[in-house]
Protein backbone atom coordinates (compact mmCIF):
# COMPACT_ATOMS: atom_id res chain seq x y z
CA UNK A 1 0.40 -6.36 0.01
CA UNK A 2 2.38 -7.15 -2.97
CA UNK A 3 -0.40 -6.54 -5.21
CA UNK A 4 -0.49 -2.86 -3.80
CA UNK A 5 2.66 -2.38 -4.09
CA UNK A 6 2.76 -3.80 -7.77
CA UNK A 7 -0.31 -1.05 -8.33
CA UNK A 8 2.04 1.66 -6.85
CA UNK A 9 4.65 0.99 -9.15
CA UNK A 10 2.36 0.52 -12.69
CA UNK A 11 0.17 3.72 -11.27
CA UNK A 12 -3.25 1.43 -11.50
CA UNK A 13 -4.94 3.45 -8.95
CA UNK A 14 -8.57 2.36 -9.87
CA UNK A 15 -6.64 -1.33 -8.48
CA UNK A 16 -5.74 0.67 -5.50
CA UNK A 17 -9.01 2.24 -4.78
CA UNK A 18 -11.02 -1.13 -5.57
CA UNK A 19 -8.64 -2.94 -2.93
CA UNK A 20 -9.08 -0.22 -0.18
CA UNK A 21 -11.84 -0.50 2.11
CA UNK A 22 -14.94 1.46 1.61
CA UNK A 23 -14.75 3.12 5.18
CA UNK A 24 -10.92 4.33 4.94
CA UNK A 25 -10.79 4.68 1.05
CA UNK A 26 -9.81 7.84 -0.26
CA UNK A 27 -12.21 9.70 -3.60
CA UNK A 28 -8.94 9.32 -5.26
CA UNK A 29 -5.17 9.24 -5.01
CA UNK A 30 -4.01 11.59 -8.09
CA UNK A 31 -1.26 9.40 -8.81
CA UNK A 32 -1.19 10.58 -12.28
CA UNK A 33 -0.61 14.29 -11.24
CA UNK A 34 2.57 13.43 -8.56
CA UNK A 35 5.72 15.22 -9.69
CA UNK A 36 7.64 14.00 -10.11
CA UNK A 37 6.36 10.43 -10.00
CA UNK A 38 8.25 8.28 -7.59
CA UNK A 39 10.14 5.68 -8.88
CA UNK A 40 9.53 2.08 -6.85
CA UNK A 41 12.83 0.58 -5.84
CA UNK A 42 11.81 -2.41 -3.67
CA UNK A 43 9.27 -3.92 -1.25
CA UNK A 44 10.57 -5.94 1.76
CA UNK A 45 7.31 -7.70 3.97
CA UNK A 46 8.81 -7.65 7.77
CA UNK A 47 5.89 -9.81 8.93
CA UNK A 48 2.50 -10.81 8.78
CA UNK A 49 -0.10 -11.51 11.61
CA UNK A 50 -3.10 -13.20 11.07
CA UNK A 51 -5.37 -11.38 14.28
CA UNK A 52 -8.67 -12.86 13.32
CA UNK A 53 -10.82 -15.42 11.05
CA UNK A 54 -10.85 -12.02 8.64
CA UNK A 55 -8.29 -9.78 9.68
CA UNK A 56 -4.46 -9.40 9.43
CA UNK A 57 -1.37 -7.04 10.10
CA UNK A 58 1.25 -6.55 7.46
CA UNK A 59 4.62 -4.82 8.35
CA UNK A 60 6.63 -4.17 5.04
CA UNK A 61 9.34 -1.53 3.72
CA UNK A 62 9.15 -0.12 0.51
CA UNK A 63 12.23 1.68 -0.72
CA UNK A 64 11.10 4.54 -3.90
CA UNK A 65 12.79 7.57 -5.07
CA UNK A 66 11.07 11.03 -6.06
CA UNK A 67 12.78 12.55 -9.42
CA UNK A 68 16.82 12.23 -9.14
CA UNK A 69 16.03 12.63 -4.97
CA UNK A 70 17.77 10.43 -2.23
CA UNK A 71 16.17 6.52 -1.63
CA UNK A 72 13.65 6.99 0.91
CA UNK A 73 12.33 4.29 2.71
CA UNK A 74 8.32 3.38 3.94
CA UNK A 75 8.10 1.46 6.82
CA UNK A 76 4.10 0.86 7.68
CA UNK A 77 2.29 -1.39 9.85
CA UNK A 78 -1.01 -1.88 7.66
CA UNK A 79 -4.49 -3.38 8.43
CA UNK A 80 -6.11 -5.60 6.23
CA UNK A 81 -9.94 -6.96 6.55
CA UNK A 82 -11.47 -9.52 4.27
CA UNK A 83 -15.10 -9.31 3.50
CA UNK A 84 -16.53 -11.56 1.54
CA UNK A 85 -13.40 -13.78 0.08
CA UNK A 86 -11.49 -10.22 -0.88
CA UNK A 87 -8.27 -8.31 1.04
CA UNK A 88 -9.02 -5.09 2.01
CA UNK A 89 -6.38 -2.56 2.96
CA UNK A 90 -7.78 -0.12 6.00
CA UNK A 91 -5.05 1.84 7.39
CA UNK A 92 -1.50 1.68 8.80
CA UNK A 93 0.90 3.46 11.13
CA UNK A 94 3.90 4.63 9.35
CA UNK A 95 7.14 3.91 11.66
């Protein structure tokens, strides 16, 4: 989760992409075309839940701001699947 979030913030969405699973993953994020490009403020992991041998829950808040906009806040419940030795981010319900 951190290392996503890291990603977010330095705009390395090929990172992103390669750390998404192949049957949720997006063609492409166009982080380079966002405007204005959000500016990360902070990542705060809730929880984690291990729910299987390969599978896990990760509850976190990210704060970011868009231009000279109000803090917002992203509160998701992601699902993560390892295959093969490697995290996979799959999807998550946004609170």
């Amino acid at each position: 989760m951190r290392s996503r979030y890291s990603a977010y913030v330095l705009g390395n969405e090929p990172y992103l992409l390669a750390t998404w699973h192949a049957d949720t993953r997006p063609a492409s994020l166009d982080l380079a075309i966002q405007s204005p490009k959000p500016t990360w403020l902070g990542l705060d992991v809730k929880r984690h839940t291990v729910t299987g041998t390969d599978s896990a829950v990760v509850e976190f808040v990210a704060r970011l701001r868009h231009g000279g906009g109000r803090a917002e806040r992203l509160h998701e419940t992601s699902r993560f699947v390892r295959e093969n030795g490697q995290w996979f981010y799959v999807d998550g319900d946004i609170a």
